[in-house]
N, C-alpha and C. Protein backbone atom coordinates (compact mmCIF):
# COMPACT_ATOMS: atom_id res chain seq x y z
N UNK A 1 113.12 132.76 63.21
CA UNK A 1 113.36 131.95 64.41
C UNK A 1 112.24 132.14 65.43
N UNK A 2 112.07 133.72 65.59
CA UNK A 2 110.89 133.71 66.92
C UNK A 2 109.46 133.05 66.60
N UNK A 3 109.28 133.08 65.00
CA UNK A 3 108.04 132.50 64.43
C UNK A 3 108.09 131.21 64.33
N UNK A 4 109.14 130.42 64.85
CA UNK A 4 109.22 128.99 64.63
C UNK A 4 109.39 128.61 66.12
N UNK A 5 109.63 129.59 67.29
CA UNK A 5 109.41 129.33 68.51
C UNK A 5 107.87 128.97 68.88
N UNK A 6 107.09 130.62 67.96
CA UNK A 6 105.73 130.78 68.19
C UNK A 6 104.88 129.76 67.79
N UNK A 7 105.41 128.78 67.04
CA UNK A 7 104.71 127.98 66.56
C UNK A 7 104.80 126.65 67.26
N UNK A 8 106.06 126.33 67.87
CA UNK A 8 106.11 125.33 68.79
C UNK A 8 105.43 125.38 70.31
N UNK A 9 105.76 126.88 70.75
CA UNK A 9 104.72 127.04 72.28
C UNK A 9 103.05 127.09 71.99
N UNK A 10 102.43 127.36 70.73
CA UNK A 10 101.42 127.79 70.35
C UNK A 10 100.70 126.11 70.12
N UNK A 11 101.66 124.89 69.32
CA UNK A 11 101.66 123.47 69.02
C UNK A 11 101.28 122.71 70.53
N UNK A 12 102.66 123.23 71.37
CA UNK A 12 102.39 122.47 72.76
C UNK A 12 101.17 123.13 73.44
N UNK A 13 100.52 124.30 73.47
CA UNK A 13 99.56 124.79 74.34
C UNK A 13 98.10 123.95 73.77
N UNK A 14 98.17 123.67 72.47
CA UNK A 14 96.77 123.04 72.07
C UNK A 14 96.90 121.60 72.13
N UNK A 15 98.06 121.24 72.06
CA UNK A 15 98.19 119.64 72.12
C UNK A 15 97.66 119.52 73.92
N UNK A 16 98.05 120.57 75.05
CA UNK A 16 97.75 120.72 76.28
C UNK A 16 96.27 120.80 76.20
N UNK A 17 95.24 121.56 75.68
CA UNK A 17 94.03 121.62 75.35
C UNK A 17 93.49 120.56 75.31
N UNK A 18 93.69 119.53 73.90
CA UNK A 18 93.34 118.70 73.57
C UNK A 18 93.24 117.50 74.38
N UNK A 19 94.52 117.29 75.26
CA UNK A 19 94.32 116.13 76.33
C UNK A 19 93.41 116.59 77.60
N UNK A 20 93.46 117.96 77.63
CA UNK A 20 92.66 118.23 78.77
C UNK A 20 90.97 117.97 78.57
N UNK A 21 90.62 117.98 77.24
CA UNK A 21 89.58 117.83 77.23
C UNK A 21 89.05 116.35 77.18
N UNK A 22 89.94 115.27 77.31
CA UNK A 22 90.00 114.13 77.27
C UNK A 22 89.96 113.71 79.09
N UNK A 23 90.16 114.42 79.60
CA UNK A 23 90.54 114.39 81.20
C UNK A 23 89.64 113.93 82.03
N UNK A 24 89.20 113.44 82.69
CA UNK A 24 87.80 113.28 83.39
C UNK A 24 87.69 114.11 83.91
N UNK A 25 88.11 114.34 85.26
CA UNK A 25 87.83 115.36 86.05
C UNK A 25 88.79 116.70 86.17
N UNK A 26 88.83 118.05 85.91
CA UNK A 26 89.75 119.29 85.86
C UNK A 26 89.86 119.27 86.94
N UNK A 27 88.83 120.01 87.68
CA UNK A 27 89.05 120.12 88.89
C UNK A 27 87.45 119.40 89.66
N UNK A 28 87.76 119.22 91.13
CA UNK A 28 86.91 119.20 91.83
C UNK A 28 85.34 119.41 91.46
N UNK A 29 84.64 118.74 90.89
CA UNK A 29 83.37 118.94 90.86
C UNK A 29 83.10 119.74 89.17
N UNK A 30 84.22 119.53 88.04
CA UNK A 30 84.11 120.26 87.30
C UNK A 30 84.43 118.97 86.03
N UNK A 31 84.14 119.12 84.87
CA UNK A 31 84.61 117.97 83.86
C UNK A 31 84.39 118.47 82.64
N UNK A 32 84.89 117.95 81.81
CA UNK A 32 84.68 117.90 80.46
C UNK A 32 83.72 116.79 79.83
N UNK A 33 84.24 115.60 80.46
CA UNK A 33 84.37 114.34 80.11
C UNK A 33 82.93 113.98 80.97
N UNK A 34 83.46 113.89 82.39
CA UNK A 34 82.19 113.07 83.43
C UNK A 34 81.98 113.85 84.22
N UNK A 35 80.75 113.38 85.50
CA UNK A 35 80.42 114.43 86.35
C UNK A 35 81.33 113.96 87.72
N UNK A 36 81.91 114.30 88.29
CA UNK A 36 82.52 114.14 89.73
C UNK A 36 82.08 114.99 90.76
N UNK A 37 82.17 114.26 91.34
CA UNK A 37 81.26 114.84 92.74
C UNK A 37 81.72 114.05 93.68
N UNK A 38 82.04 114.94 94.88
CA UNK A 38 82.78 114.55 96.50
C UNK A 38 82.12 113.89 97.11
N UNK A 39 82.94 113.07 98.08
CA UNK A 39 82.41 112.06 98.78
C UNK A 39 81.39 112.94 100.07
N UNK A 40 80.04 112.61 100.23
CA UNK A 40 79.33 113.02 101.43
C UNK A 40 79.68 112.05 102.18
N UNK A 41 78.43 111.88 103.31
CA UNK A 41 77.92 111.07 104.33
C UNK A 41 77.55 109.58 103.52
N UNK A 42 76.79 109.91 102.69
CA UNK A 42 75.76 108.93 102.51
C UNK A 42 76.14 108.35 100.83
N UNK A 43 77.44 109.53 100.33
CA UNK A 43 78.30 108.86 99.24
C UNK A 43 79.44 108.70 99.19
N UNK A 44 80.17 108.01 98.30
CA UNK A 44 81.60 108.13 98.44
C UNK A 44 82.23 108.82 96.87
N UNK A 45 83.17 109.00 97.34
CA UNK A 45 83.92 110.27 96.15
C UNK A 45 83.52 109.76 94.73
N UNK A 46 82.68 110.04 93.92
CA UNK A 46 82.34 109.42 92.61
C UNK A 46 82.39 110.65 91.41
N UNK A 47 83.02 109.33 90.06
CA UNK A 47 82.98 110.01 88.91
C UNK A 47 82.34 108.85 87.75
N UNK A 48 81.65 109.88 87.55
CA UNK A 48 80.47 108.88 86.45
C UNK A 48 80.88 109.26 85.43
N UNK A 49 81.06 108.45 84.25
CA UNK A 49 81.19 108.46 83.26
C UNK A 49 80.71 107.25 82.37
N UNK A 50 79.27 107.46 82.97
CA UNK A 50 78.36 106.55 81.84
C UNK A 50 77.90 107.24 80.75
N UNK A 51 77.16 106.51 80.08
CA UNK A 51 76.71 107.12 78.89
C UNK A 51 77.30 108.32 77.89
N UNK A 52 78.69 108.21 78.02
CA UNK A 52 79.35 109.47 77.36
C UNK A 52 79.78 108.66 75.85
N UNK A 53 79.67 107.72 75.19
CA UNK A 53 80.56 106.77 73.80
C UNK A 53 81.52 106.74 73.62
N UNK A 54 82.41 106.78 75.14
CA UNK A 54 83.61 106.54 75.30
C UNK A 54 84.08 105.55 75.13
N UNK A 55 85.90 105.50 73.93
CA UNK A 55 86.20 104.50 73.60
C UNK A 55 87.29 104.65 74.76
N UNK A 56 87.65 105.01 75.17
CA UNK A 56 89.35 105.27 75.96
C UNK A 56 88.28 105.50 77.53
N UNK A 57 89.60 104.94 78.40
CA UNK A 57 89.03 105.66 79.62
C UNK A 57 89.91 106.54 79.93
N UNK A 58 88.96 107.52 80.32
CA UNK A 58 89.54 109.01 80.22
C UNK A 58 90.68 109.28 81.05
N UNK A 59 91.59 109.94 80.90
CA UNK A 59 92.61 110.12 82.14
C UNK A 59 91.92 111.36 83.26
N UNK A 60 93.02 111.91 83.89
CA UNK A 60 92.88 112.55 85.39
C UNK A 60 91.65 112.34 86.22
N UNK A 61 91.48 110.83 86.15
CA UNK A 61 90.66 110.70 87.18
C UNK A 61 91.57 110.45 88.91
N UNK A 62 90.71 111.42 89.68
CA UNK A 62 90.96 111.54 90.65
C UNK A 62 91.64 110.66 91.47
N UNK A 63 92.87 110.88 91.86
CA UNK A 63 93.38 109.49 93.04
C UNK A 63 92.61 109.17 94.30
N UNK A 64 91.57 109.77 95.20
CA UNK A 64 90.91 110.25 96.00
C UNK A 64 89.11 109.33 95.46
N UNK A 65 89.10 108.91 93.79
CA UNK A 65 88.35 108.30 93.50
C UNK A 65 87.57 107.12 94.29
N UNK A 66 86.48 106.96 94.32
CA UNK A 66 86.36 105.47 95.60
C UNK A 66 84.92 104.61 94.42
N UNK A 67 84.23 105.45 93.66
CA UNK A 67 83.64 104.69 92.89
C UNK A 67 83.11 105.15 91.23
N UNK A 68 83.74 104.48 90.52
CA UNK A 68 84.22 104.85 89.28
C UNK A 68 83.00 103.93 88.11
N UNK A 69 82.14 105.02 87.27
CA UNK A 69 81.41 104.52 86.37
C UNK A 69 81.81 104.35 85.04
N UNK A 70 82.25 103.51 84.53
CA UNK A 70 82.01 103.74 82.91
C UNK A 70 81.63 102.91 82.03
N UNK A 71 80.03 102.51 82.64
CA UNK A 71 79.25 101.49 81.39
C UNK A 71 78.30 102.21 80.75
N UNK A 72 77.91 102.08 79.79
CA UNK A 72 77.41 102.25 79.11
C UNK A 72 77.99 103.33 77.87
N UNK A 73 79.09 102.74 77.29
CA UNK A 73 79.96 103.45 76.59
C UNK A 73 80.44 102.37 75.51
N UNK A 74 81.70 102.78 74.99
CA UNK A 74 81.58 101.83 73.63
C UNK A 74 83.38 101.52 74.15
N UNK A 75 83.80 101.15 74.98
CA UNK A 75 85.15 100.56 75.25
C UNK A 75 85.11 99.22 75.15
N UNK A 76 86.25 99.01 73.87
CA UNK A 76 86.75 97.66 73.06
C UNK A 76 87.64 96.79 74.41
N UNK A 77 88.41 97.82 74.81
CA UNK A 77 89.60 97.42 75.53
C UNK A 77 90.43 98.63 76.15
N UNK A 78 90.70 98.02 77.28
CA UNK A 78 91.43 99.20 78.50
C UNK A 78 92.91 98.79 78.29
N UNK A 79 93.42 99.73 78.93
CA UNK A 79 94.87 99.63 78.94
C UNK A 79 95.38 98.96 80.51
N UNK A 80 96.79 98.32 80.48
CA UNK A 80 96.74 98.01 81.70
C UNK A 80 97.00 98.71 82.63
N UNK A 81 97.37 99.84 82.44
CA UNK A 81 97.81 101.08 83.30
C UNK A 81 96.44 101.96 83.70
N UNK A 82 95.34 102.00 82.80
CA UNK A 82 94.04 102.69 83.22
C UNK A 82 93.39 102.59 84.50
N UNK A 83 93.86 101.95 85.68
CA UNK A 83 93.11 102.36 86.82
C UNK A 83 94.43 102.39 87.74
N UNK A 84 95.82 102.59 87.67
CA UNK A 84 97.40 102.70 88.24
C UNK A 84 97.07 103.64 89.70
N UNK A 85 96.49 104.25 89.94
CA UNK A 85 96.67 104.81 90.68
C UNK A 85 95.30 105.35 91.54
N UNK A 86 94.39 104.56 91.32
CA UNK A 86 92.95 104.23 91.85
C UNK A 86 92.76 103.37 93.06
N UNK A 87 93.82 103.34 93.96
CA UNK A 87 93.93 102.51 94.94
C UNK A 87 92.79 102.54 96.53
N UNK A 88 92.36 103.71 96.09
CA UNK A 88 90.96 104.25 97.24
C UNK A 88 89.73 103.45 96.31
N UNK A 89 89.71 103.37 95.03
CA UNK A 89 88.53 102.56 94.39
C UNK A 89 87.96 101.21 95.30
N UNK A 90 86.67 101.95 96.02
CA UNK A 90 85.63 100.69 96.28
C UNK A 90 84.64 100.23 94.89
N UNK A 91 84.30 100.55 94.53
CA UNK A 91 82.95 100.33 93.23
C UNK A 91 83.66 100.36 91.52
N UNK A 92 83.91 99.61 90.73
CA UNK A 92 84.12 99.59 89.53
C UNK A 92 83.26 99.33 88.81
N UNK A 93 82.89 100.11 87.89
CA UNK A 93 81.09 99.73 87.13
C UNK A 93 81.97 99.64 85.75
N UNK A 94 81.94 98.72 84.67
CA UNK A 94 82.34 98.39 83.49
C UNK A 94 81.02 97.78 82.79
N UNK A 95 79.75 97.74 82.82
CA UNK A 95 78.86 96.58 82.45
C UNK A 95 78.48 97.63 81.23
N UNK A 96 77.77 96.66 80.18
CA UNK A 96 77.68 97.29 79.13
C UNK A 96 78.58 98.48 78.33
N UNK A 97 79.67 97.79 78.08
CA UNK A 97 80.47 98.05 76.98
C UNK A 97 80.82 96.82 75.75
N UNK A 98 81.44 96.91 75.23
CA UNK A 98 82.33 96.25 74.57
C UNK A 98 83.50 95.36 74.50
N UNK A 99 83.80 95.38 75.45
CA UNK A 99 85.46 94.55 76.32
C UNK A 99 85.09 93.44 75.33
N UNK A 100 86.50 92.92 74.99
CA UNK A 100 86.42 91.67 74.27
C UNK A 100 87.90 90.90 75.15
N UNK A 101 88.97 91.55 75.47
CA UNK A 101 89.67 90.77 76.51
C UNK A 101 90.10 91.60 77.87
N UNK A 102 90.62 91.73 78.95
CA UNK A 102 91.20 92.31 79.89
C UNK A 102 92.38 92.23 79.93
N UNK A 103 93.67 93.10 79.92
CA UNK A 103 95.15 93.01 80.08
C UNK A 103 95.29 92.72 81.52
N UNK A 104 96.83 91.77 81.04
CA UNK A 104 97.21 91.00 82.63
C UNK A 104 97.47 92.29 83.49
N UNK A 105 96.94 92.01 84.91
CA UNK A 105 97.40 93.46 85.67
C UNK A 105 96.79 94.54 85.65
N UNK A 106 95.32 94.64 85.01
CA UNK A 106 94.46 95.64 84.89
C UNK A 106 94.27 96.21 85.82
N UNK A 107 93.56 94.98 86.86
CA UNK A 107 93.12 95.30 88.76
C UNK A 107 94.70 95.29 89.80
N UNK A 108 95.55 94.96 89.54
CA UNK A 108 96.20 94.51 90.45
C UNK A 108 96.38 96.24 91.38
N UNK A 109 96.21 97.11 91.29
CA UNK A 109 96.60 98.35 92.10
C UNK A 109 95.41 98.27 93.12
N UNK A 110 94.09 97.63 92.63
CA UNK A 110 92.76 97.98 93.19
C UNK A 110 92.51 97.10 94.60
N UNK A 111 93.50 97.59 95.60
CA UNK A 111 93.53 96.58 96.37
C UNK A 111 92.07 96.74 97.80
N UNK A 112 91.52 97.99 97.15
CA UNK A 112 90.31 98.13 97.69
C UNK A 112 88.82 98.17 97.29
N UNK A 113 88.91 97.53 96.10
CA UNK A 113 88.20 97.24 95.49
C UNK A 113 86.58 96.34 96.06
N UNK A 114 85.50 96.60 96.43
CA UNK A 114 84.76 95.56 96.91
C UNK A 114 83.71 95.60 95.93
N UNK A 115 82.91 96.01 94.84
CA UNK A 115 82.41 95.92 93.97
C UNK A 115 83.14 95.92 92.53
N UNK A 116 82.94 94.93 91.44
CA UNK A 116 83.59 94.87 90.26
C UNK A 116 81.96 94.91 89.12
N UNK A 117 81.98 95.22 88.76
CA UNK A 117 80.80 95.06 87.69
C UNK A 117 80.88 94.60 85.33
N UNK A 118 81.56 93.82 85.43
CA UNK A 118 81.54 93.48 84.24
C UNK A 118 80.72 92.71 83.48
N UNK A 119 79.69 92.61 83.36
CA UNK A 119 79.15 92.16 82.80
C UNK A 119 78.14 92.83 81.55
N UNK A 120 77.85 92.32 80.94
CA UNK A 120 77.18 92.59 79.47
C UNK A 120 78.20 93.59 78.58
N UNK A 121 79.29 92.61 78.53
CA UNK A 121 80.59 92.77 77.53
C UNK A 121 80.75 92.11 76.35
N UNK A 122 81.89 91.61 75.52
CA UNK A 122 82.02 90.57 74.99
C UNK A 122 83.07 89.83 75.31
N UNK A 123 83.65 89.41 76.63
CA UNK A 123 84.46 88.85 76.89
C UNK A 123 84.39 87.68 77.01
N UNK A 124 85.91 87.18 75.88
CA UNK A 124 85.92 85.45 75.64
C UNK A 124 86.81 84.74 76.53
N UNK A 125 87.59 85.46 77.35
CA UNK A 125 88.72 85.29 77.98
C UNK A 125 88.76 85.87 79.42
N UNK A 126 89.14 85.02 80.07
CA UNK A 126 90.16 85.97 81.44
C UNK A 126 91.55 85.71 81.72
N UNK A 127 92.36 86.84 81.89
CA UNK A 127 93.59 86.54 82.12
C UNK A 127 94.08 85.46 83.29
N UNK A 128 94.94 84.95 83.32
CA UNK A 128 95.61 84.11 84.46
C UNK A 128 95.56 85.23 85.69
N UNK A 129 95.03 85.07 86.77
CA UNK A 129 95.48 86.01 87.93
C UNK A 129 94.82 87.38 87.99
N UNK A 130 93.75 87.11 87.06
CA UNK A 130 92.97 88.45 87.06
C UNK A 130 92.76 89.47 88.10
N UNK A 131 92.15 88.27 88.95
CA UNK A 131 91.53 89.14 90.28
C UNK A 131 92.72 88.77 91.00
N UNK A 132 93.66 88.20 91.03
CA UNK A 132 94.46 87.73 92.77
C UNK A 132 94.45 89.18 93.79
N UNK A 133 94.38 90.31 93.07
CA UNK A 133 95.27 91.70 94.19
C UNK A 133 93.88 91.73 94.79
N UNK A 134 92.42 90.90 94.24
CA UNK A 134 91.55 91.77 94.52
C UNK A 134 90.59 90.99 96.03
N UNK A 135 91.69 91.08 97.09
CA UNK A 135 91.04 89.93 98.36
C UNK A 135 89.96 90.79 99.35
N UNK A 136 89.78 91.75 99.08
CA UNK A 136 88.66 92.44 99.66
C UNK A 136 86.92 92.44 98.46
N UNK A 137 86.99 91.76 97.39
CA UNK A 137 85.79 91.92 96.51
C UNK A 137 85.10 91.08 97.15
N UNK A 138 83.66 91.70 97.34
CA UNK A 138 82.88 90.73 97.81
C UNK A 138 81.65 90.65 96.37
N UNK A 139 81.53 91.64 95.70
CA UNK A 139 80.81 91.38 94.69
C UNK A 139 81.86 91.27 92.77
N UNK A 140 81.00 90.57 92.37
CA UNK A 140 81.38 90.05 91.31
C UNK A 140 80.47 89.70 89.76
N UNK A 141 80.23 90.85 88.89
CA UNK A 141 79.36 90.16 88.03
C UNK A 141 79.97 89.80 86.57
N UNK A 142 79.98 88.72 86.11
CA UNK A 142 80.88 88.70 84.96
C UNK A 142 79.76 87.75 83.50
N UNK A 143 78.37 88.18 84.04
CA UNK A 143 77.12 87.55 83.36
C UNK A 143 76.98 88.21 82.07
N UNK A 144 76.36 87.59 81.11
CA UNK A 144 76.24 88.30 79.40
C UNK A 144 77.75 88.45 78.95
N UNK A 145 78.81 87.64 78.71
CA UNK A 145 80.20 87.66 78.20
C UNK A 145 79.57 86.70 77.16
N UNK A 146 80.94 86.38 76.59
CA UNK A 146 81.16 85.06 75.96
C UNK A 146 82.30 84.49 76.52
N UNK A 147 82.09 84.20 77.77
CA UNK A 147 82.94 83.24 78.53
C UNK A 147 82.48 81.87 78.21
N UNK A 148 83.48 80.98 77.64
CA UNK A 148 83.56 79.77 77.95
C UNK A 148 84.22 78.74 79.10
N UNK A 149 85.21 79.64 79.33
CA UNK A 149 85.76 78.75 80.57
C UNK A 149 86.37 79.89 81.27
N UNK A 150 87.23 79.59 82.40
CA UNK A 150 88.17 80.44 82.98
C UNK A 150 89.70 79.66 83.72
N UNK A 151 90.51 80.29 83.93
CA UNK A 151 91.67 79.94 83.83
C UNK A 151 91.50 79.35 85.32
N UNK A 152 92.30 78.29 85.79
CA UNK A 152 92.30 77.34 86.87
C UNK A 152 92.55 78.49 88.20
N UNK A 153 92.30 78.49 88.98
CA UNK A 153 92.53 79.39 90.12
C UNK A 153 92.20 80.62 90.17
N UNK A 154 91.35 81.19 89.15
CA UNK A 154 91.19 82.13 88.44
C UNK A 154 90.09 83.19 90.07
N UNK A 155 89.32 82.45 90.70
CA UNK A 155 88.67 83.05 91.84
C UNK A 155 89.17 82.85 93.85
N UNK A 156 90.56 81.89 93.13
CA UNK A 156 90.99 81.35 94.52
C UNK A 156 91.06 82.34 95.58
N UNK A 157 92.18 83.73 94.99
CA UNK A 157 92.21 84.63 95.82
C UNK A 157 90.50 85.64 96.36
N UNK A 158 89.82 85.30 96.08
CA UNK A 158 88.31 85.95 96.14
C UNK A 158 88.05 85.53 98.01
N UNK A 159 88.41 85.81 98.50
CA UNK A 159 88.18 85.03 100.05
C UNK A 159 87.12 85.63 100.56
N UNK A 160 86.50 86.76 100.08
CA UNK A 160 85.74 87.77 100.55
C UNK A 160 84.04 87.83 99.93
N UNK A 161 84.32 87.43 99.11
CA UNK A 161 83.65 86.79 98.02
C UNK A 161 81.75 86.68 98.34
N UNK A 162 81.06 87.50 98.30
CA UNK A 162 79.55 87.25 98.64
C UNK A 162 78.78 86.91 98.00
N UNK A 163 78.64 87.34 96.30
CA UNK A 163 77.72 87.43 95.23
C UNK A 163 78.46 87.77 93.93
N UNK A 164 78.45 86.50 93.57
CA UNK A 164 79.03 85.84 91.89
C UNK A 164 77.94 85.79 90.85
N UNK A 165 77.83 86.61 89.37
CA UNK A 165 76.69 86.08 88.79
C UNK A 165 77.91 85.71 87.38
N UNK A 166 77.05 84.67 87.15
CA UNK A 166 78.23 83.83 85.65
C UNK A 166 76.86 83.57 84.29
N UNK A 167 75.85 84.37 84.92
CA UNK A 167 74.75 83.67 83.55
C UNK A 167 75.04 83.96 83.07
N UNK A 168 74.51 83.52 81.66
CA UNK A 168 74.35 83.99 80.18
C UNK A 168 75.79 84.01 79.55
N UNK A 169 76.37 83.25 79.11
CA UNK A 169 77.61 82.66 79.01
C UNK A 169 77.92 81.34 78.66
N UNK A 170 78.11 81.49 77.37
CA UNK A 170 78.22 79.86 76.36
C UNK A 170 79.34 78.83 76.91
N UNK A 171 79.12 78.81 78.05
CA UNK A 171 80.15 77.79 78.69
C UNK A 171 80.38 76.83 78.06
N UNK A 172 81.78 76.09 77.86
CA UNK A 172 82.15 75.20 77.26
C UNK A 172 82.11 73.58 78.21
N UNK A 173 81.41 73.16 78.66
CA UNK A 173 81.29 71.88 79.53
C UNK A 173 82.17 70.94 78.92
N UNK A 174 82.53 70.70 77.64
CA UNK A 174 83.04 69.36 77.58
C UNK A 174 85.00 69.79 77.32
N UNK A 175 84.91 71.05 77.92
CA UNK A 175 86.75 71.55 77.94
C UNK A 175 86.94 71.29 79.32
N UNK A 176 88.27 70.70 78.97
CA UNK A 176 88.85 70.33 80.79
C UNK A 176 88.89 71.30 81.61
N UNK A 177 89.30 72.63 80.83
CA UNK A 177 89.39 74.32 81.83
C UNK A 177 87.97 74.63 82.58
N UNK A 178 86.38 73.70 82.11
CA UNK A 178 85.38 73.84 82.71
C UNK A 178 85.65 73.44 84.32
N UNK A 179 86.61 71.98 84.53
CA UNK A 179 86.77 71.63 85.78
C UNK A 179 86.76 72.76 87.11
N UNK A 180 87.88 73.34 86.88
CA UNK A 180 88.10 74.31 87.80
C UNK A 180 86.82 75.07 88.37
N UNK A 181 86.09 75.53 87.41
CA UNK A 181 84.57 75.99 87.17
C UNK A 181 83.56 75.47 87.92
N UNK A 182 83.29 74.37 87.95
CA UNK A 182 82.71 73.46 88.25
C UNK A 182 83.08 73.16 89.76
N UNK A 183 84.07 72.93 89.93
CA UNK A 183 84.22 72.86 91.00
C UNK A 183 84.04 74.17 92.20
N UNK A 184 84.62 75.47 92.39
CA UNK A 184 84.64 76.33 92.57
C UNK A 184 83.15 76.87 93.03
N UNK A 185 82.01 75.96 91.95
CA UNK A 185 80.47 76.60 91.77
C UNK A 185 80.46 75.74 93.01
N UNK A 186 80.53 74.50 93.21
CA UNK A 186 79.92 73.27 94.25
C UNK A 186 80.29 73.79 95.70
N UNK A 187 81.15 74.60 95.50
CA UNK A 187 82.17 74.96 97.12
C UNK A 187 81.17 76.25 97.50
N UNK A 188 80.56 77.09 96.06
CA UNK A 188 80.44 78.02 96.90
C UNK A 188 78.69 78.13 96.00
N UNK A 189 78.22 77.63 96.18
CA UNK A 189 77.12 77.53 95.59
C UNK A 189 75.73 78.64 96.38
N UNK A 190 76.04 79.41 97.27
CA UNK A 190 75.37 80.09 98.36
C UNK A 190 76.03 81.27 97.72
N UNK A 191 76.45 81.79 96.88
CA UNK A 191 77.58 82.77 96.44
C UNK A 191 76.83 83.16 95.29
N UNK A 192 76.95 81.79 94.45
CA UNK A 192 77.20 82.37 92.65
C UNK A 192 75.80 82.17 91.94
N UNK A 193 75.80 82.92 91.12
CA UNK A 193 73.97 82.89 90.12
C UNK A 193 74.67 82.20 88.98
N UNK A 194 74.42 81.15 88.67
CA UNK A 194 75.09 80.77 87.33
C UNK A 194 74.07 80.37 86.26
C-alpha cells in the first residue's frame, strides 16, 4: 500500500515538473520557456517568447503581462482560452507562425489591447466578431495570410483604429464577402496598406 502511495505522490510531483517546465514565466524575471522582464520607465512588463519552436502557447504567463511575444515559432493554432486572463496586454506579437484559423473569442478578454501583430501566418479565415472587445487597437497587421475575404463587420468595432496593413493576401474580388472589404478600405483609406 505505502509503495502504491509512493508511486502516486512521486507520479503527481513529475507530472508537476513537467507542466512547470512548459510555464512561461516561474517567477519574476526567471523562465524556462521565455525571458520576462519588468516593466521600467521606458518598458512595459514583457515576456518574449520568440524564437523558442513553440507549438502551444505556454501557460503562467504573467497577469501583470502588458506586451507578449510569440512569433517566430511554429504555432498551428491557439486555444481560445490562451490569453483569459491577459487583460493589462497592450502589444500582441503573433507574426510569423503558422496560424491557419483563430477560435471565436480568442481576443475578447484583451480589452487593452493597442497593438495586434498577425501577420505572416497562414490564415484563410477570420472569425465573426474577432476583434469587437478590441475598441482601444489602434494598430493592426494581418499582411502575408491567405485571406480571401473577411466576415461583414468584421473591423466595425476598430474605432481607434490608426494603421491597417492587408498586403499580400489572395483576395477574392469577385466573392460578395469582398464588399464589406471594399468598402471599409474607401472610408478609411488614410489607415490601411493594402
Amino acid at each position: 500500500m505505502g509503495f502504491v502511495v509512493a508511486l502516486l505522490v512521486l507520479g503527481a510531483w513529475c507530472g508537476s515538473c513537467s507542466a512547470q517546465r512548459q510555464r512561461a514565466c516561474v517567477e519574476a524575471g526567471k523562465s524556462d520557456v521565455c525571458i520576462c522582464s519588468s516593466a521600467t520607465d521606458s518598458s512595459p512588463e514583457t515576456v518574449d517568447c520568440s524564437s523558442k519552436t513553440l507549438a502551444d502557447v505556454p501557460t503562467g504567463i504573467p497577469a501583470s503581462t502588458e506586451r507578449l511575444q510569440l512569433n517566430y515559432n511554429q504555432l498551428t493554432g491557439i486555444p481560445s482560452t490562451a490569453f483569459q486572463g491577459l487583460t493589462q496586454l497592450t502589444i500582441l506579437v503573433l507574426q510569423n507562425n503558422a496560424l491557419q484559423s483563430l477560435p471565436v473569442g480568442v481576443f475578447d478578454r484583451l480589452i487593452n489591447l493597442d497593438k495586434l501583430y498577425l501577420n505572416t501566418n497562414q490564415l484563410k479565415s477570420l472569425p465573426p466578431s474577432v476583434f469587437d472587445s478590441l475598441t482601444k487597437l489602434t494598430y493592426l497587421t494581418l499582411s502575408q495570410n491567405q485571406l480571401q475575404s473577411v466576415p461583414d463587420g468584421a473591423f466595425d468595432s476598430l474605432t481607434n483604429l490608426q494603421t491597417m496593413f492587408l498586403d499580400n493576401n489572395p483576395w477574392d474580388c469577385a466573392c460578395s464577402d469582398i464588399i464589406y472589404l471594399r468598402t471599409f478600405i474607401a472610408k478609411n483609406t488614410d489607415k490601411i496598406s493594402a
